[in-house]
C-alpha atoms as a PDB file:
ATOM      1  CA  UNK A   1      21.169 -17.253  -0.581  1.00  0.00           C
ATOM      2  CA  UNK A   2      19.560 -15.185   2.219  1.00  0.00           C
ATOM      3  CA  UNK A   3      16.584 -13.658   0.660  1.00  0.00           C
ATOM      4  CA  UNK A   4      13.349 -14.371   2.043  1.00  0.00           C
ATOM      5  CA  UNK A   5      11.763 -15.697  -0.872  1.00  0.00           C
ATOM      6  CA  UNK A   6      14.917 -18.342  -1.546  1.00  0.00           C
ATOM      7  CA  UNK A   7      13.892 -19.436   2.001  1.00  0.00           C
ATOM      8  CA  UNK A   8      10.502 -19.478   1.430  1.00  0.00           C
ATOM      9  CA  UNK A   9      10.918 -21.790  -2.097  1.00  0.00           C
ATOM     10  CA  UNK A  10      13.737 -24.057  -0.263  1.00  0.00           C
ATOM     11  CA  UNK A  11      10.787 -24.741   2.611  1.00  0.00           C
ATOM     12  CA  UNK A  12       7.751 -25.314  -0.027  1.00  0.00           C
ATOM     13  CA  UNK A  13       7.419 -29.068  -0.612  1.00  0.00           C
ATOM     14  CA  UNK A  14       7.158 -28.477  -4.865  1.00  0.00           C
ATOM     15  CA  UNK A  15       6.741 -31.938  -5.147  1.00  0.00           C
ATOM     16  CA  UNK A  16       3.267 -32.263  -3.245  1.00  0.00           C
ATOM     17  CA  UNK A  17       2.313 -28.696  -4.685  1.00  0.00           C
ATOM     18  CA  UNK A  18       2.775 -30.198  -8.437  1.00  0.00           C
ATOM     19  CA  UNK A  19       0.538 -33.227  -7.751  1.00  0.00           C
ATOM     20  CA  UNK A  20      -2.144 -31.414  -5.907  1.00  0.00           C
ATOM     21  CA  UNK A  21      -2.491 -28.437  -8.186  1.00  0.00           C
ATOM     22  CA  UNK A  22      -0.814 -30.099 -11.563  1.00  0.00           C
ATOM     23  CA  UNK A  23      -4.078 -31.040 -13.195  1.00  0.00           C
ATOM     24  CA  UNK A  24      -5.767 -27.608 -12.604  1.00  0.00           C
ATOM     25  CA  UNK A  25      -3.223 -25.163 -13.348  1.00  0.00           C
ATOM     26  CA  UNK A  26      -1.158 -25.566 -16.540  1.00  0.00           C
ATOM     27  CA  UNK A  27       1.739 -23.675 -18.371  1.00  0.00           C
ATOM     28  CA  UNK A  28      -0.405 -23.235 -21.320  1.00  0.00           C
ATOM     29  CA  UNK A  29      -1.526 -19.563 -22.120  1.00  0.00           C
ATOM     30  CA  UNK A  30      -3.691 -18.018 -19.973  1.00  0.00           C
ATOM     31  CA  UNK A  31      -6.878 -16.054 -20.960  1.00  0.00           C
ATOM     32  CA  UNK A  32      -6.635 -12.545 -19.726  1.00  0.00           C
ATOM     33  CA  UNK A  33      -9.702 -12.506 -17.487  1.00  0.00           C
ATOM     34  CA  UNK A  34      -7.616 -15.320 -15.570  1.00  0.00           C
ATOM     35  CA  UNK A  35      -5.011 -14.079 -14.881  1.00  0.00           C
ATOM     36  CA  UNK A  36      -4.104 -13.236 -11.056  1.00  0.00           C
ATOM     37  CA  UNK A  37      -3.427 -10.034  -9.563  1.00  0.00           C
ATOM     38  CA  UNK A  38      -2.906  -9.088  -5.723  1.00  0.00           C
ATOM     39  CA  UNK A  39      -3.839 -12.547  -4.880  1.00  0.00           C
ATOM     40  CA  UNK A  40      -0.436 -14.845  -5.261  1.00  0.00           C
ATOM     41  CA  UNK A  41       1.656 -11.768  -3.528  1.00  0.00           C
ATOM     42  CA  UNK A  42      -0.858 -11.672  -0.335  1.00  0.00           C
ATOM     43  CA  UNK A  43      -0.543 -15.928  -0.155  1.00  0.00           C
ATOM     44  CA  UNK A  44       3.028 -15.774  -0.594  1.00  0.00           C
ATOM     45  CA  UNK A  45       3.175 -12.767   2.607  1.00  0.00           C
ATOM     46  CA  UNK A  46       0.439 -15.473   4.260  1.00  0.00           C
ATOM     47  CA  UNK A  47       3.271 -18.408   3.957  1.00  0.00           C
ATOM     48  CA  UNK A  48       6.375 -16.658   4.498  1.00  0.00           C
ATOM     49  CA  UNK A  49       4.634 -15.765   7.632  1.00  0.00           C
ATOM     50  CA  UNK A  50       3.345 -19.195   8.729  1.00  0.00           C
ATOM     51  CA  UNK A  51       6.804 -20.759   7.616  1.00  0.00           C
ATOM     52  CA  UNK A  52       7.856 -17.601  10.438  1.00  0.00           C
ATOM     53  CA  UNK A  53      10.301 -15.627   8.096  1.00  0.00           C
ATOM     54  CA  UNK A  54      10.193 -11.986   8.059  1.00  0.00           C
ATOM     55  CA  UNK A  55      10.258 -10.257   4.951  1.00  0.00           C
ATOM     56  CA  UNK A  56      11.381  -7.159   4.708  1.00  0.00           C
ATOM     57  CA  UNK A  57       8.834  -5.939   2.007  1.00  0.00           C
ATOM     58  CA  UNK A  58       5.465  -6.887   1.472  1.00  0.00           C
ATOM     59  CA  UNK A  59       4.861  -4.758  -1.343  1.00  0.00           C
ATOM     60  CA  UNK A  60       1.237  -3.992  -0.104  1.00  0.00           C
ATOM     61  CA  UNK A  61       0.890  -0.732  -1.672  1.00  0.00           C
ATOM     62  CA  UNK A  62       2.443  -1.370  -4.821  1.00  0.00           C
ATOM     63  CA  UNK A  63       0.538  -4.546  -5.200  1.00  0.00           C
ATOM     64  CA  UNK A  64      -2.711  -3.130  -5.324  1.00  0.00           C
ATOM     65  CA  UNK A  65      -1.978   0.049  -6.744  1.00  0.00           C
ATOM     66  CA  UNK A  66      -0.540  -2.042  -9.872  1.00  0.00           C
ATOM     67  CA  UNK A  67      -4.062  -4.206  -9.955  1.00  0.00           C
ATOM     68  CA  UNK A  68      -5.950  -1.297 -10.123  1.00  0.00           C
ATOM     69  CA  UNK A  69      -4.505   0.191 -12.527  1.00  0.00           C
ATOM     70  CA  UNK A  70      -4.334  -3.232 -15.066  1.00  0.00           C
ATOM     71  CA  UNK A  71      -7.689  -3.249 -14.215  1.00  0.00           C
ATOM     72  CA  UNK A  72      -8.704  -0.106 -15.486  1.00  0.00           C
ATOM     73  CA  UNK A  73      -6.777  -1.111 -18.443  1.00  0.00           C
ATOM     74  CA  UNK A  74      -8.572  -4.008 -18.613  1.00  0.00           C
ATOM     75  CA  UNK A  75     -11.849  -2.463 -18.567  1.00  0.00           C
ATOM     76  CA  UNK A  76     -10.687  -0.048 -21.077  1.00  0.00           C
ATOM     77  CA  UNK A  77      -9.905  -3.042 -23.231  1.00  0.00           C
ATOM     78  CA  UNK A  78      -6.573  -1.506 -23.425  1.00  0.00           C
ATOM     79  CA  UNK A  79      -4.753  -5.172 -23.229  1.00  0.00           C
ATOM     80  CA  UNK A  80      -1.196  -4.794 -23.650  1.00  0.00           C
ATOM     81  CA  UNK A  81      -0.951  -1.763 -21.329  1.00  0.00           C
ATOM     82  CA  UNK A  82      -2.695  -4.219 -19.184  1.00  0.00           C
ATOM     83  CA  UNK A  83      -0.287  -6.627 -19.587  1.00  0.00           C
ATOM     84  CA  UNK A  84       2.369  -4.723 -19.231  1.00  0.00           C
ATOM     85  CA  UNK A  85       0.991  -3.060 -15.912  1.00  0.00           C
ATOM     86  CA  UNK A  86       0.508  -6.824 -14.985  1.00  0.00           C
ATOM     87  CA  UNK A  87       4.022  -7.555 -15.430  1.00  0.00           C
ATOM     88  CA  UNK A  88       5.253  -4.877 -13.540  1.00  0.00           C
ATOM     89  CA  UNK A  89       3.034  -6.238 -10.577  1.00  0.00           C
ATOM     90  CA  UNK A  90       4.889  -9.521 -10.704  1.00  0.00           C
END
């Protein structure tokens, strides 16, 4: 496939990325204060970049229009909107 982000997960080196980062960050169910938000999408824009593919959206906007608004949510204790605002992020 062509897409950016196939390009971007056939250059990552999972292997090293699982036994650096294994012991800190497990499947297991995350608490809801943990959970990420604009973060992962600006690293993964940082990489693609670095790894000198150009994506054709960025989703910059969107991405932190969607965090605000799960953390309103959030604050509003409102936790499966923000959940569901969370997934819509992803």
């Amino acid at each position: 496939m062509k897409h950016e982000l196939v390009r971007l997960a056939q250059a990552i080196d999972w292997p090293v990325l699982e036994e650096r980062f294994g012991a800190v960050y497990s499947d297991g169910p995350a608490c809801r204060r943990c959970r990420p938000g604009n973060r992962p999408r600006e690293r993964l824009v940082r990489l693609a970049k670095r790894a000198g593919l150009d994506l054709q959206q960025t989703y910059v906007r969107f991405g932190k229009l969607a965090l605000i608004k799960q953390q309103r949510y959030a604050h509003a204790k409102q936790f499966k909107r923000a959940d569901k605002a969370l997934r819509s992020s992803r």
